[in-house]
N, C-alpha and C. Protein backbone atom coordinates (compact mmCIF):
# COMPACT_ATOMS: atom_id res chain seq x y z
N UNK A 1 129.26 -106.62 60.01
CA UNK A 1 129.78 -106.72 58.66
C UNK A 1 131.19 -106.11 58.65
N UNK A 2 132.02 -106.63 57.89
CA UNK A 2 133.51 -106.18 57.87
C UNK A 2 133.60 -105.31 57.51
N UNK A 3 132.74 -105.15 56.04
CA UNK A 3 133.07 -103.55 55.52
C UNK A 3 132.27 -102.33 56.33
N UNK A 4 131.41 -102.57 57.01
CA UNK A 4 131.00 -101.55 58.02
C UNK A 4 132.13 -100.98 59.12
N UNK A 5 132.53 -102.17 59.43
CA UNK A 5 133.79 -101.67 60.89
C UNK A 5 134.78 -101.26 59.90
N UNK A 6 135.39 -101.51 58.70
CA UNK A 6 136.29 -100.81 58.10
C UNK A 6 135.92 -99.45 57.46
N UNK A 7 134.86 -99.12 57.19
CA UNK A 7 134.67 -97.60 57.13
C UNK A 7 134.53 -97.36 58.15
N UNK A 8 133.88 -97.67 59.17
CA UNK A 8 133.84 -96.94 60.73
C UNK A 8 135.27 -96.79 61.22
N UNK A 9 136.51 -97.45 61.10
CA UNK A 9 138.15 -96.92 60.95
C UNK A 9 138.17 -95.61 60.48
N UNK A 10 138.00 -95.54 59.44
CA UNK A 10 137.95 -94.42 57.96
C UNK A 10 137.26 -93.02 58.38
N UNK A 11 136.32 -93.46 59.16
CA UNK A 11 135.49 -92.34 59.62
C UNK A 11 136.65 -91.41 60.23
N UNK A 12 136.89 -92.13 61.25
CA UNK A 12 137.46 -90.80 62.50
C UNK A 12 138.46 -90.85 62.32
N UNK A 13 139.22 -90.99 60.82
CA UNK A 13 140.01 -90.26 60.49
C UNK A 13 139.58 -88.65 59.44
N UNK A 14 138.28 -88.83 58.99
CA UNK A 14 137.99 -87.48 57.97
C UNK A 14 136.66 -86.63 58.93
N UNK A 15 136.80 -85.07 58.93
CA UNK A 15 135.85 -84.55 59.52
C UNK A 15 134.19 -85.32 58.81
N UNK A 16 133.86 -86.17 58.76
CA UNK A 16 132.48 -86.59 58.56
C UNK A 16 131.68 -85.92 59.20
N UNK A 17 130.50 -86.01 58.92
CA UNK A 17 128.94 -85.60 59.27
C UNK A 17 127.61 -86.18 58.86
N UNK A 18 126.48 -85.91 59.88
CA UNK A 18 125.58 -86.79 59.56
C UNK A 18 124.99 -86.24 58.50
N UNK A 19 123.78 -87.01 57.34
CA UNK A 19 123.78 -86.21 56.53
C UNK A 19 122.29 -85.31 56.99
N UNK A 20 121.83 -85.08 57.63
CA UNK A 20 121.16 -83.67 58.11
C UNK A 20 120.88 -82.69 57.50
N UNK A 21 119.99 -82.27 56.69
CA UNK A 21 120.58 -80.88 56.32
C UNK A 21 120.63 -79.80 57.19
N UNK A 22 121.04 -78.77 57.21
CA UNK A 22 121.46 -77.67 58.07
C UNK A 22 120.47 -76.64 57.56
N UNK A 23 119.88 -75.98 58.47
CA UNK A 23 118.90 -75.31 57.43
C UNK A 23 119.35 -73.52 58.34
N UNK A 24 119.29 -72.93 56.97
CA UNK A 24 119.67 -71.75 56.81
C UNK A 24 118.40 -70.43 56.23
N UNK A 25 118.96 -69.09 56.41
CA UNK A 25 117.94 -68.49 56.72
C UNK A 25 118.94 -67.88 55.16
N UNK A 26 119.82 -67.92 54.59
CA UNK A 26 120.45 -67.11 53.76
C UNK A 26 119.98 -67.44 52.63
N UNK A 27 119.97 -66.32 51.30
CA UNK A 27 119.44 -66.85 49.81
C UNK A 27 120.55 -67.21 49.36
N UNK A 28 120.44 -68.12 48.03
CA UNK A 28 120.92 -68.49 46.80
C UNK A 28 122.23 -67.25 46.87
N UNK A 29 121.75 -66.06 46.66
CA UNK A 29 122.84 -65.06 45.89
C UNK A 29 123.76 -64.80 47.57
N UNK A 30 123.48 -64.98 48.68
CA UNK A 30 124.21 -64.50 49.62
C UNK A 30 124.86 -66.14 49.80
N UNK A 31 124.71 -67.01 49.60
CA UNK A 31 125.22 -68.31 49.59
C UNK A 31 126.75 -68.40 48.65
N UNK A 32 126.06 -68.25 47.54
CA UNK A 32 127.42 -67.55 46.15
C UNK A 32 128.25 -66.91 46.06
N UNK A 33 127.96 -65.99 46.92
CA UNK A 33 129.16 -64.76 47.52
C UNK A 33 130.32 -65.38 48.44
N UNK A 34 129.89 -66.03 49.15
CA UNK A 34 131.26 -67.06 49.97
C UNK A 34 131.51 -68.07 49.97
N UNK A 35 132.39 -68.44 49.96
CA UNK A 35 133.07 -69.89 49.51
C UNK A 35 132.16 -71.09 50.49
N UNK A 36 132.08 -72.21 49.98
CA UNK A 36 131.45 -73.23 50.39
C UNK A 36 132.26 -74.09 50.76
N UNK A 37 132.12 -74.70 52.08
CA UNK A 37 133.33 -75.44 53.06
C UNK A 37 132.60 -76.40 54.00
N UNK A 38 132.45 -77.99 53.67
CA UNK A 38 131.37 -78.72 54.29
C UNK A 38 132.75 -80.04 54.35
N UNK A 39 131.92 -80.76 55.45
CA UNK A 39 132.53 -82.78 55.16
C UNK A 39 131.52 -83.42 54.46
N UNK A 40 131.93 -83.99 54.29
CA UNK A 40 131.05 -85.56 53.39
C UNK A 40 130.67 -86.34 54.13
N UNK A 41 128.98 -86.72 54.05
CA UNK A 41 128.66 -87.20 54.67
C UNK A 41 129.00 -88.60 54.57
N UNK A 42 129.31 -89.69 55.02
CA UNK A 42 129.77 -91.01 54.98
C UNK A 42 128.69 -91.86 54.28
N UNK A 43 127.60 -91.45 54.58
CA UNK A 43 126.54 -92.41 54.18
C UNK A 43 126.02 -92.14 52.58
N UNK A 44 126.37 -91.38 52.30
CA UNK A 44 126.16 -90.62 50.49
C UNK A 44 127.21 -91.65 49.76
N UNK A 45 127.76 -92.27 50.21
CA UNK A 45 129.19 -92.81 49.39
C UNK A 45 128.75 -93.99 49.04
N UNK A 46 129.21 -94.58 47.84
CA UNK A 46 129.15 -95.78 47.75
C UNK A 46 130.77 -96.19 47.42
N UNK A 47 130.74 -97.11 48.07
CA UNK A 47 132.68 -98.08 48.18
C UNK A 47 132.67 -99.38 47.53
N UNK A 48 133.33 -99.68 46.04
CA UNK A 48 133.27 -100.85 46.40
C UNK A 48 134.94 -101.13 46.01
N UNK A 49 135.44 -102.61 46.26
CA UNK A 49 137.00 -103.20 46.22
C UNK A 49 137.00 -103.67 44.94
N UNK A 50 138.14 -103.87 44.16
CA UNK A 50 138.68 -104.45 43.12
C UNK A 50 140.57 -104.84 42.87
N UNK A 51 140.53 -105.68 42.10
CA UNK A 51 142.17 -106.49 42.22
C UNK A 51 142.36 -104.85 41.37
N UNK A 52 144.12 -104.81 42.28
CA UNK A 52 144.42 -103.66 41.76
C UNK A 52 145.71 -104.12 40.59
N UNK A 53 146.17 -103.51 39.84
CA UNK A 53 147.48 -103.61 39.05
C UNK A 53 148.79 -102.51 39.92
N UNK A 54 149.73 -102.89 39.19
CA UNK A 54 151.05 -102.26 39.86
C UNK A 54 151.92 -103.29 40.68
N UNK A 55 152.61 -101.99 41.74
CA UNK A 55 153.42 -102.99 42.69
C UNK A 55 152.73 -104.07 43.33
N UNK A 56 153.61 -105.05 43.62
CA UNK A 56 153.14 -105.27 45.20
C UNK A 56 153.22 -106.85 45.11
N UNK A 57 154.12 -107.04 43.60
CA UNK A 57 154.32 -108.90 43.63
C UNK A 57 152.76 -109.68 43.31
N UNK A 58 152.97 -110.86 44.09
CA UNK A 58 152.23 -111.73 44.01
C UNK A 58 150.54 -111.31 44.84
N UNK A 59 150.98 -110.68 45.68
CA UNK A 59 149.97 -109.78 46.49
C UNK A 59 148.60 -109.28 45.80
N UNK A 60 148.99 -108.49 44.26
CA UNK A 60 148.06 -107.72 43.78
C UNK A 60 147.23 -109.18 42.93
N UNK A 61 147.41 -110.02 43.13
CA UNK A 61 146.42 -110.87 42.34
C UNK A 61 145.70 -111.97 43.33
N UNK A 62 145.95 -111.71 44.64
CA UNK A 62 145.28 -111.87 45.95
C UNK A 62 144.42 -111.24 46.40
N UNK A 63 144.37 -109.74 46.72
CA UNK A 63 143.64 -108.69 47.48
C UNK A 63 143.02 -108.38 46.54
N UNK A 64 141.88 -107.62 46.62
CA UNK A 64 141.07 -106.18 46.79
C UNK A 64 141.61 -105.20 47.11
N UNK A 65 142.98 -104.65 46.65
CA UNK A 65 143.13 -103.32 47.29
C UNK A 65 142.43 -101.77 46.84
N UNK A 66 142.26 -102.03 45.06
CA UNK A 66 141.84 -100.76 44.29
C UNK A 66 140.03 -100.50 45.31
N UNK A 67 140.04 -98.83 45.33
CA UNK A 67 139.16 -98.56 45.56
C UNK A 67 138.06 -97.87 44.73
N UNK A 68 136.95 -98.01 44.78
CA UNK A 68 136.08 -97.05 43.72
C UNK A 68 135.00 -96.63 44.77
N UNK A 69 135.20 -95.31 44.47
CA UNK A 69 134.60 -94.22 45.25
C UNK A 69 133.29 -93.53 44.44
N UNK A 70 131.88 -94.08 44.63
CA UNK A 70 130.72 -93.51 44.20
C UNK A 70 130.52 -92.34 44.88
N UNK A 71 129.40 -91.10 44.13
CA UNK A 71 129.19 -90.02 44.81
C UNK A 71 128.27 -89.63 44.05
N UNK A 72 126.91 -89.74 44.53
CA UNK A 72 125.88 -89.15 43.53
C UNK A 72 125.41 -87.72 44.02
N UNK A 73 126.38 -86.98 42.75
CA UNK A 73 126.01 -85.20 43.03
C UNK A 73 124.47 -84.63 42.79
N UNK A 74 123.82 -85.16 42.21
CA UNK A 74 122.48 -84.63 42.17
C UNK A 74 121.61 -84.71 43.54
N UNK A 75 121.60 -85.86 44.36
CA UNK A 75 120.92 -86.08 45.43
C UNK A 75 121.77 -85.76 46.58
N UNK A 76 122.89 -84.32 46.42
CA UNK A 76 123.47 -84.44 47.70
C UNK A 76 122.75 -83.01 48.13
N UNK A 77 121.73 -83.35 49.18
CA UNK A 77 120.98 -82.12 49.56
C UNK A 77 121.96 -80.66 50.75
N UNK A 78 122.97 -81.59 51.18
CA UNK A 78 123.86 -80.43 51.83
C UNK A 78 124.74 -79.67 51.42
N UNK A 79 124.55 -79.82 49.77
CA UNK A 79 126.02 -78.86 49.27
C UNK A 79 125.07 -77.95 48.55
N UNK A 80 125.10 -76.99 48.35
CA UNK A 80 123.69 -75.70 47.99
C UNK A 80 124.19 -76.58 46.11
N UNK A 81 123.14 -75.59 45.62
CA UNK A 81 122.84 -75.93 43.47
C UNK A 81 124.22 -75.31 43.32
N UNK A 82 124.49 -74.40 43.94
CA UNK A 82 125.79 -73.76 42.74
C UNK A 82 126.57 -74.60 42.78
N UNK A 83 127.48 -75.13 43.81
CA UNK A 83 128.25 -75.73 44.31
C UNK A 83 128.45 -77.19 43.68
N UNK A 84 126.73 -78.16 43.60
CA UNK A 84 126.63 -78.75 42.80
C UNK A 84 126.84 -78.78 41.22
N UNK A 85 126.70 -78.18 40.77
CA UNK A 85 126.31 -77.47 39.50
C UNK A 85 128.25 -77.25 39.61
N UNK A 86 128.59 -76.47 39.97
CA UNK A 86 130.02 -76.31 38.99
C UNK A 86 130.87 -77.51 39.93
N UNK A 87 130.65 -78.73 40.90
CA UNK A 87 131.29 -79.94 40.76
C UNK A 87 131.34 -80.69 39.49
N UNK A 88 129.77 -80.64 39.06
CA UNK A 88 129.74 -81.30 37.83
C UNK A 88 130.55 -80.99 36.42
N UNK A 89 130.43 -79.71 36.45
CA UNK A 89 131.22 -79.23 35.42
C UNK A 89 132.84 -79.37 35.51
N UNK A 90 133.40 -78.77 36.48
CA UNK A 90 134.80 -79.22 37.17
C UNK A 90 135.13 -80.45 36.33
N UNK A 91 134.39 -81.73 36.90
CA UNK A 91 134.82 -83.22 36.92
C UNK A 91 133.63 -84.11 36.40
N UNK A 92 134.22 -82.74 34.84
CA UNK A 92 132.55 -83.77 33.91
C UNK A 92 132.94 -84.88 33.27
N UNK A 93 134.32 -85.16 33.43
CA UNK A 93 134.85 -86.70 32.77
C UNK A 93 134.71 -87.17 34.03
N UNK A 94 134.71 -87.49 34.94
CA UNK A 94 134.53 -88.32 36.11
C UNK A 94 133.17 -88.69 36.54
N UNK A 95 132.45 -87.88 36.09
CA UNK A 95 131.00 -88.13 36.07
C UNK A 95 130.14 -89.08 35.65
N UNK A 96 129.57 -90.06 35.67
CA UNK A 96 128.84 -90.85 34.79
C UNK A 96 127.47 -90.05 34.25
N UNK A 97 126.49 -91.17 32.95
CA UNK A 97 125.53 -90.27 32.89
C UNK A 97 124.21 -90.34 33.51
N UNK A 98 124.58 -91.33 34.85
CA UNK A 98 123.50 -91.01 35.68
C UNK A 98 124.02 -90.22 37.22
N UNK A 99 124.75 -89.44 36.85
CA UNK A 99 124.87 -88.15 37.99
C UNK A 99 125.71 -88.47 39.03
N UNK A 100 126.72 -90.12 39.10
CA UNK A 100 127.49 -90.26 39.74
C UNK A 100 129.47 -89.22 39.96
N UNK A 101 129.72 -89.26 40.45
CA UNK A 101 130.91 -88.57 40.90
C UNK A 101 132.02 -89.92 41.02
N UNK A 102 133.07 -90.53 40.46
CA UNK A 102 133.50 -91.63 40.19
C UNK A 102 134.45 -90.72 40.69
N UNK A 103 135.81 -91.64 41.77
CA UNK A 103 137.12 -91.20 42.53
C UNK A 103 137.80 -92.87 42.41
N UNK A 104 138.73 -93.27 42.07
CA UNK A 104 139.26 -94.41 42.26
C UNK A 104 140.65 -94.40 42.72
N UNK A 105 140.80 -95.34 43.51
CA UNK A 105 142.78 -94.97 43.84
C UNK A 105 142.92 -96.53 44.22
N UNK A 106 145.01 -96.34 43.08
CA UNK A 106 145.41 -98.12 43.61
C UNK A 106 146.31 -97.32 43.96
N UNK A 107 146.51 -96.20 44.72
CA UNK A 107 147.90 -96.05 44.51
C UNK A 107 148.86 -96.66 45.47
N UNK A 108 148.04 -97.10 46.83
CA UNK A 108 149.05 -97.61 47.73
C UNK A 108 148.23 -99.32 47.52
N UNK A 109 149.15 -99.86 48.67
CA UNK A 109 149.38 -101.75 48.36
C UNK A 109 147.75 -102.10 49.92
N UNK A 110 147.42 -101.16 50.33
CA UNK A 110 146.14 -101.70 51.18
C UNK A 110 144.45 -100.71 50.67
N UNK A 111 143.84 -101.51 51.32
CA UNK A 111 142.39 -101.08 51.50
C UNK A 111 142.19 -99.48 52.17
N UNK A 112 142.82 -100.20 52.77
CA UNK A 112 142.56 -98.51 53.97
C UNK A 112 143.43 -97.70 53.44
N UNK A 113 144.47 -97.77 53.04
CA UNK A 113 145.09 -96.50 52.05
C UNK A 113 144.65 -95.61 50.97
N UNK A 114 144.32 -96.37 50.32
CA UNK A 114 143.30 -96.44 49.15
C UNK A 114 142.37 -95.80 49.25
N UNK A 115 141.26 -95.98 50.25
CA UNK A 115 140.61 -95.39 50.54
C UNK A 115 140.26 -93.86 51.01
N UNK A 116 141.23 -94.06 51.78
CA UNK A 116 141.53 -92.44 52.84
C UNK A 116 141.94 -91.77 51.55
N UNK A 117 142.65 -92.45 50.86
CA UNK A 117 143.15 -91.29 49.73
C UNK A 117 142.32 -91.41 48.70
N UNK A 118 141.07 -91.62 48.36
CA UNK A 118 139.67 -91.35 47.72
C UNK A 118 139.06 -90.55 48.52
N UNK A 119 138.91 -90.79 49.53
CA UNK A 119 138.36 -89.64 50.26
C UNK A 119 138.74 -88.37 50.57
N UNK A 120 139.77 -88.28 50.86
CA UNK A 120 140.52 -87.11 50.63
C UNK A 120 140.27 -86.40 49.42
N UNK A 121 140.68 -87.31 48.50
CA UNK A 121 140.75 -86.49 46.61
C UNK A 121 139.43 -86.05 46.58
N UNK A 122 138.04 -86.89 46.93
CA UNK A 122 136.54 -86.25 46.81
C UNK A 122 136.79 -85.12 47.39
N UNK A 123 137.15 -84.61 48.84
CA UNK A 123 136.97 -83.84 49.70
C UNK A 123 137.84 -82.64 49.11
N UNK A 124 138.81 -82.83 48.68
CA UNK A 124 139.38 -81.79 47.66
C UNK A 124 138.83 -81.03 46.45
N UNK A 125 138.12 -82.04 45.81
CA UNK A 125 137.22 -81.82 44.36
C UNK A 125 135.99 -80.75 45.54
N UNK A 126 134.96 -81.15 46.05
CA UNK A 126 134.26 -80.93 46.60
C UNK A 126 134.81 -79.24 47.13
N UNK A 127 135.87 -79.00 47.71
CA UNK A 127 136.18 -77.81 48.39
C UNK A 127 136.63 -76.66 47.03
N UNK A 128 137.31 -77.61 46.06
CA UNK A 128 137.46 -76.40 44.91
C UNK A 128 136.19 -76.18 44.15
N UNK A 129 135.51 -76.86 44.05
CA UNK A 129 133.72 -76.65 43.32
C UNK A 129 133.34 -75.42 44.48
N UNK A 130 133.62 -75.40 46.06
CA UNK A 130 132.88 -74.75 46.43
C UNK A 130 133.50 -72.94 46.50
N UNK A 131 135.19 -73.56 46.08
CA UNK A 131 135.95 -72.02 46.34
C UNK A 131 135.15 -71.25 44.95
N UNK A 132 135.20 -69.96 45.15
CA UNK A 132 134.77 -68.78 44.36
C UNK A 132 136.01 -68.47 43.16
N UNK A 133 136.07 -68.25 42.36
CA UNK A 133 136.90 -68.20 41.34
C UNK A 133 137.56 -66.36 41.50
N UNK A 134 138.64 -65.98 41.93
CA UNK A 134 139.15 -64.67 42.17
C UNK A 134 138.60 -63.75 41.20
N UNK A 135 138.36 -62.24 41.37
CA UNK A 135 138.38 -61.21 40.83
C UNK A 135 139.55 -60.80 39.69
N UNK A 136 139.18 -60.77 38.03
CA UNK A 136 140.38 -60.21 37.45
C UNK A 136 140.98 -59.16 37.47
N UNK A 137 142.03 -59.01 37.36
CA UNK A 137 143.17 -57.98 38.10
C UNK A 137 142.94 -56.74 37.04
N UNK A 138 143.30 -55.20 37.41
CA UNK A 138 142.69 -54.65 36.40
C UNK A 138 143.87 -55.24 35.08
N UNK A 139 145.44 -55.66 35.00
CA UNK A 139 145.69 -55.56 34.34
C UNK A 139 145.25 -56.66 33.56
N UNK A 140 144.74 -57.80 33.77
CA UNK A 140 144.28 -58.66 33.30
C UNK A 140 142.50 -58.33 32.14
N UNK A 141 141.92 -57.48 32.64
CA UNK A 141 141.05 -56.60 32.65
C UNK A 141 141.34 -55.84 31.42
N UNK A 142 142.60 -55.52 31.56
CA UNK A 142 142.60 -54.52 30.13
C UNK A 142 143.26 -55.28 29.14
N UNK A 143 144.16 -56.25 29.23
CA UNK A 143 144.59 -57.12 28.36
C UNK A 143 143.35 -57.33 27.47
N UNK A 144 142.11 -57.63 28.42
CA UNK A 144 140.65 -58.56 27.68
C UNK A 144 140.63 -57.45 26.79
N UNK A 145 139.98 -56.03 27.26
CA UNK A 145 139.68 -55.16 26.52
C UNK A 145 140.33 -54.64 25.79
N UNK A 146 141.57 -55.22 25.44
CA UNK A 146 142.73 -54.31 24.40
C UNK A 146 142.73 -55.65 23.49
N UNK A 147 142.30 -56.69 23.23
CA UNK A 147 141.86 -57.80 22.53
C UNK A 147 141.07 -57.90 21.35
């Protein structure tokens, strides 16, 4: 199938992984304490093509270049609940209301552009859901309490 060998391109360009879970001996609260840092598994995704708008002439009413990038956050068993849980919140307009994770990009004039750069943007969303939100500073701290 075409679109198989064209994500298999796509692949070994992004750290991918199988989806496996990894099984760990750590709790919930020692999980929370450090930042969460995983790839996406390839096979969790759903891809499909659409005529894109913009540049690109006569071209864009030929191709499939726009991409739409599915991601259903509820059934992704390798990213722990918290992690899940504040993706959703993060990118609760991107969300549908059956638990999908929606990423779309026309921004360049091909498929494979398009793509890599959906994947990327997930893999970004995904890494700030998992970063920890910093400690407030004391002066920040007393601002609250002088409020």
């Amino acid at each position: 199938c075409l679109r198989s060998v064209f994500l298999r391109s796509v692949v070994g360009q992004f750290p991918f992984r199988s989806s496996e879970s990894l099984l760990s001996t750590k709790t919930l609260e020692d999980e929370a304490k450090e930042p969460f840092r995983s790839s996406i598994p390839v096979d969790k995704l759903t891809v499909s093509f659409a005529r894109s708008g913009g540049p690109g002439g006569q071209n864009v009413n030929k191709l499939n270049t726009k991409v739409e990038l599915r991601f259903h956050v509820a059934s992704a068993d390798w990213l722990p609940e918290w992690v899940r849980q504040r993706l959703i919140r993060l990118e609760r307009n991107r969300v549908t209301k059956h638990g999908e994770l929606v990423v779309t990009s026309s921004v360049y004039r091909t498929q494979h552009q398009n793509l890599s750069d959906a994947i990327s943007r997930l893999q970004t969303m995904v890494n700030e859901a998992g970063s920890l939100p910093s400690q407030p500073s004391a002066a920040t701290v007393a601002k609250i309490k002088h409020l």
